[in-house]
C-alpha atoms as a PDB file:
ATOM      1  CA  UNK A   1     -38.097  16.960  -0.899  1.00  0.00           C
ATOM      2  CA  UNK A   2     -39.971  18.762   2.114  1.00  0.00           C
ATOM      3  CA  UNK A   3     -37.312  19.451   5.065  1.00  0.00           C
ATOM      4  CA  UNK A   4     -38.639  21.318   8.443  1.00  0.00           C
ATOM      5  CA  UNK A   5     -35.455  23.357   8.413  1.00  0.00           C
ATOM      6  CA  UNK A   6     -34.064  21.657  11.268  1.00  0.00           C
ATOM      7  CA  UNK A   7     -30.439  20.390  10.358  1.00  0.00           C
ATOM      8  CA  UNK A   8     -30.870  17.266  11.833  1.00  0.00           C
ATOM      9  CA  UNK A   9     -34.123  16.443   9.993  1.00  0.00           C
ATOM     10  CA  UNK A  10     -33.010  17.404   6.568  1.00  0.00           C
ATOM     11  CA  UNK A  11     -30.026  15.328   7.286  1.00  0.00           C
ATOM     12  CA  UNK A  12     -31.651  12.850   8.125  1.00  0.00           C
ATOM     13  CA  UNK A  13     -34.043  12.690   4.926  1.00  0.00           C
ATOM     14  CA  UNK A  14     -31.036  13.117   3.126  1.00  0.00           C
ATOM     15  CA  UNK A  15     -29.443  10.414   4.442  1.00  0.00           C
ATOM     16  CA  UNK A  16     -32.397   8.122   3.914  1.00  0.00           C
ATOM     17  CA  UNK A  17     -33.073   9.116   0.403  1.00  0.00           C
ATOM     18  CA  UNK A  18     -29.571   8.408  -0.762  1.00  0.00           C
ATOM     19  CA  UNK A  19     -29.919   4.914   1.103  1.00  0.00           C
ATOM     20  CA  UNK A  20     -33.349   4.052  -1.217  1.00  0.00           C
ATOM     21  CA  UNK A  21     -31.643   5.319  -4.210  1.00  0.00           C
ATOM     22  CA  UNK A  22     -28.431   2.950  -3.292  1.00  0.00           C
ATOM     23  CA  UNK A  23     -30.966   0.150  -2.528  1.00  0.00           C
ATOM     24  CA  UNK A  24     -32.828   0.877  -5.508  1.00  0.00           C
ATOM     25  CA  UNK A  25     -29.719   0.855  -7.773  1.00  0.00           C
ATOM     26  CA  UNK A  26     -31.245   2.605 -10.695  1.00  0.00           C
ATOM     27  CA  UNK A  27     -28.502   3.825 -12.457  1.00  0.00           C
ATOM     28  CA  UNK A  28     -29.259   7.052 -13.294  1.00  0.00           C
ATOM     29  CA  UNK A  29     -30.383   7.737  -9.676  1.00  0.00           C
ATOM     30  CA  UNK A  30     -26.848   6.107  -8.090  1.00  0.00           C
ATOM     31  CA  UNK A  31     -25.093   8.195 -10.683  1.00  0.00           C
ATOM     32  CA  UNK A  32     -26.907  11.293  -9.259  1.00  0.00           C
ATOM     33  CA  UNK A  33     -26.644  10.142  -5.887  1.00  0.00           C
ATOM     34  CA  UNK A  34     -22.979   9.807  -5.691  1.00  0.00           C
ATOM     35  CA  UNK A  35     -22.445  13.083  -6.665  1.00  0.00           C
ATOM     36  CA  UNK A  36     -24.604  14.509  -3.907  1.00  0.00           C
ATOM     37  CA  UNK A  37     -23.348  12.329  -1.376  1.00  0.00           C
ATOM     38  CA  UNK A  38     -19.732  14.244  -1.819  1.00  0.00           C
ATOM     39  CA  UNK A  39     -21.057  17.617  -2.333  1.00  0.00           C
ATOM     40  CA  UNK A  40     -24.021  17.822   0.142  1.00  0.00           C
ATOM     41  CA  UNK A  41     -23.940  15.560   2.694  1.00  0.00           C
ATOM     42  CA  UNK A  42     -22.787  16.620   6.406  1.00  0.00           C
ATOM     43  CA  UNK A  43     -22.090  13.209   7.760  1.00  0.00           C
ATOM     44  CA  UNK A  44     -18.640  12.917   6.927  1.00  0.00           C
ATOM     45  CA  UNK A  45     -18.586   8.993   8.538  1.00  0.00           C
ATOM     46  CA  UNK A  46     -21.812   8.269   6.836  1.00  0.00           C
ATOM     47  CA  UNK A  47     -21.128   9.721   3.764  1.00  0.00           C
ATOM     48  CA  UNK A  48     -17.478   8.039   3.340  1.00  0.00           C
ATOM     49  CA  UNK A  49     -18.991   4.764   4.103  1.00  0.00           C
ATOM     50  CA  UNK A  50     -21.163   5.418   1.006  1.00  0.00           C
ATOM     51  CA  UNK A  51     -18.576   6.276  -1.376  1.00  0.00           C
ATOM     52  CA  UNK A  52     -16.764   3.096  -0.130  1.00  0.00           C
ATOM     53  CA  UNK A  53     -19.901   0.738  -0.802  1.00  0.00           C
ATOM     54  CA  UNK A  54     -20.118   2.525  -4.162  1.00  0.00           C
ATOM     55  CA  UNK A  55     -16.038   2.283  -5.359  1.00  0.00           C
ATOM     56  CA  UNK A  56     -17.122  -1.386  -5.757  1.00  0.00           C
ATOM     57  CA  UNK A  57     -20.345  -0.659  -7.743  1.00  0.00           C
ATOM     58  CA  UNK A  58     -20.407  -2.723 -11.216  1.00  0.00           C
ATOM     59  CA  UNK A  59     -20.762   0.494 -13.525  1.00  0.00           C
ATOM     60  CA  UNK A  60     -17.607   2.066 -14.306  1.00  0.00           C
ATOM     61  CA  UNK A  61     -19.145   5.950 -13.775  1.00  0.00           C
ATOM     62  CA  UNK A  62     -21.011   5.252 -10.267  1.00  0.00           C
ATOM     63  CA  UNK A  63     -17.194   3.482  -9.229  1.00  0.00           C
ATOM     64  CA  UNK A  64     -15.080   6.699 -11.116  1.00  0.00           C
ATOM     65  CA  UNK A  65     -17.661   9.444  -9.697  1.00  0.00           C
ATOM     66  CA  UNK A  66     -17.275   7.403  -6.184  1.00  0.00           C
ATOM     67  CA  UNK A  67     -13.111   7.597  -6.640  1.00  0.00           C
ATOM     68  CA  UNK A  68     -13.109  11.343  -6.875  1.00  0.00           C
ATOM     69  CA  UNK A  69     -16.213  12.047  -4.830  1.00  0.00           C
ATOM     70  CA  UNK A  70     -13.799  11.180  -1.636  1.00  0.00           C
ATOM     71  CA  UNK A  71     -11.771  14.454  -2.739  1.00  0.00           C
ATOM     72  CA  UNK A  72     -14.886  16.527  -2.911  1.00  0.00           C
ATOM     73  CA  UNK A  73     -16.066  15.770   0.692  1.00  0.00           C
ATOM     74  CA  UNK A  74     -12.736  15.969   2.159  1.00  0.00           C
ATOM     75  CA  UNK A  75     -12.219  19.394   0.587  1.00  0.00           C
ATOM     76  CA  UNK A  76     -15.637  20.586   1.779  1.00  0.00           C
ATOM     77  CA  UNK A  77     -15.884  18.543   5.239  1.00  0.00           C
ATOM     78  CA  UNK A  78     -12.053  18.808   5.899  1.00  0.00           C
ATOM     79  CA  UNK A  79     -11.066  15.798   7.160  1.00  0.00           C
ATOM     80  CA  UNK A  80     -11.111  12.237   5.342  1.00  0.00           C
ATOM     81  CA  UNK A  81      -9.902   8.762   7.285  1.00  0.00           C
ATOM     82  CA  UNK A  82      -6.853   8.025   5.649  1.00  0.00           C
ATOM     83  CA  UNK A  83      -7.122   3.993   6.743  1.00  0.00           C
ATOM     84  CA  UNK A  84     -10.570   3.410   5.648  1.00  0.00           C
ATOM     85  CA  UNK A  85     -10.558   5.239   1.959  1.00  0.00           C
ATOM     86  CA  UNK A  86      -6.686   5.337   0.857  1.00  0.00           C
ATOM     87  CA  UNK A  87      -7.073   1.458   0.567  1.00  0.00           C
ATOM     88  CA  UNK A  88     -10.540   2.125  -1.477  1.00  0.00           C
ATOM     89  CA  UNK A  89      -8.257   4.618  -4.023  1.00  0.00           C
ATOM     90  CA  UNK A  90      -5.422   2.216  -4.409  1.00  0.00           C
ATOM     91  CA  UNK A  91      -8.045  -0.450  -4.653  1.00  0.00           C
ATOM     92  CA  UNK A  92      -9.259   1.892  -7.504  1.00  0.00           C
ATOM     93  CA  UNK A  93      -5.255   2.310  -9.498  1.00  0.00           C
ATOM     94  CA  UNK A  94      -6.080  -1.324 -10.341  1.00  0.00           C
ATOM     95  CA  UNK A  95      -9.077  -1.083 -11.870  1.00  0.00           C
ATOM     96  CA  UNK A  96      -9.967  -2.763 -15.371  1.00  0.00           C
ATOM     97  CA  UNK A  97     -11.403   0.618 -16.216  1.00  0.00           C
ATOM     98  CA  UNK A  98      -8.651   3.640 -17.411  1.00  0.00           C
ATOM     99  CA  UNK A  99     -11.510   6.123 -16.176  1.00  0.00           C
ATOM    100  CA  UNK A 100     -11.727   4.871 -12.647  1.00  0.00           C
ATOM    101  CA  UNK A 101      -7.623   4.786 -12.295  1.00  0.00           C
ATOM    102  CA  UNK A 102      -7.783   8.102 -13.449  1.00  0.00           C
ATOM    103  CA  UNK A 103     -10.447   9.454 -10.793  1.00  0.00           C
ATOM    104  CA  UNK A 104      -8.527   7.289  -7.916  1.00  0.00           C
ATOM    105  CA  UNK A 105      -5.036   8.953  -9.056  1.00  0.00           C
ATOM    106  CA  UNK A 106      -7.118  12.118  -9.472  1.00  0.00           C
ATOM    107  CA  UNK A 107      -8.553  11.743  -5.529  1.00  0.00           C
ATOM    108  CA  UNK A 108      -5.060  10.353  -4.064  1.00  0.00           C
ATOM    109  CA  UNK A 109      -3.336  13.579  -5.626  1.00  0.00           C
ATOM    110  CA  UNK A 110      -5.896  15.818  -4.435  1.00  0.00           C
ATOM    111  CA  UNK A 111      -5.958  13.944  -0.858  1.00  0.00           C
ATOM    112  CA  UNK A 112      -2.543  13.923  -0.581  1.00  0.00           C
ATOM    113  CA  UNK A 113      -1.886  18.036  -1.056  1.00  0.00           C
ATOM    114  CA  UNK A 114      -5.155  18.659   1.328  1.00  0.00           C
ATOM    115  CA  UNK A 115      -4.557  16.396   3.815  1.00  0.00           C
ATOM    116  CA  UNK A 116      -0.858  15.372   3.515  1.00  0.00           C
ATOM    117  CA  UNK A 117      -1.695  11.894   2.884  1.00  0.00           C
ATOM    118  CA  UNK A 118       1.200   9.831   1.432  1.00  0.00           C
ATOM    119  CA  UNK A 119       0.859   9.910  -2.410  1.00  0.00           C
ATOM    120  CA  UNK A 120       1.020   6.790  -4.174  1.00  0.00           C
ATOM    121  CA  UNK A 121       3.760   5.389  -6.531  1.00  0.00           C
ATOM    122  CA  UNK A 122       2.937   6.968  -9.991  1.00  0.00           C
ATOM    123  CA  UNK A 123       1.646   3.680 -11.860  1.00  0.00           C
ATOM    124  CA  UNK A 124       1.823   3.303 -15.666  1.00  0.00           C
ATOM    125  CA  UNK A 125      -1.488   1.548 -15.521  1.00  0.00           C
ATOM    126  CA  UNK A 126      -3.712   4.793 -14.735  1.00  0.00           C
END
C-alpha cells in the first residue's frame, strides 16, 4: 500500500481497504483484517463500528478475533463506548461457539480493569 505520509491520507486508505476486504468477505482477508482494525487503526468510532459489524460475522474466528479485538483498541486508543460494545460482548457470552465466549469474557475482563467497566456475571456457559 502507497501512503503520502500524511496521517489523514494513510488513514484514510486504511480505512477504505479494510471496508473492500469487509465487502469482499474473503475469509482469510476478514480474518487479517480484524486483527488490523484493533491494532492499527486510529479511528477509534470507525474502527469500533467495524468490530461490531464483524461480532456478528458467520465464522466463528472473524466473530472470536472481533470479541477480543475491542480490548486491543481500547488498550491502545484508550477509550472504548461502553453502550455501544458491552452489549456486542455480552451478545458474544451467548454464543454457540466456546471460543467466541471465551474471547467476549476475555475482552469484558480486560475492559472492565482498563476502563472500569462493570464486569459481567461469571457464566458457566463460557
Amino acid at each position: 500500500m502507497c501512503v503520502s505520509g500524511n496521517p489523514e491520507d494513510e488513514s484514510e486508505s486504511f480505512r477504505k481497504e479494510i471496508e473492500a476486504v469487509i465487502e469482499a468477505d474473503d475469509l482469510d482477508e476478514v480474518l487479517g483484517a480484524t486483527i488490523d482494525i484493533a491494532m492499527a487503526a486510529t479511528d477509534l468510532d470507525w474502527a469500533t463500528d467495524c468490530l461490531i459489524r464483524l461480532a456478528t460475522h458467520p465464522n466463528t474466528d472473524v466473530r472470536g478475533n472481533a470479541m477480543i479485538g475491542f480490548a486491543h483498541l481500547a488498550d491502545r486508543l484508550g477509550d472504548l463506548s461502553e453502550k455501544d460494545v458491552s452489549p456486542v460482548l455480552r451478545a458474544g457470552l451467548s454464543d454457540p461457539k466456546p471460543h467466541v465466549r471465551q474471547q467476549a469474557a476475555a475482552s469484558l475482563d480486560e475492559l472492565s480493569e482498563r476502563l472500569g467497566w462493570s464486569s459481567p456475571p461469571s457464566s458457566d456457559a463460557v
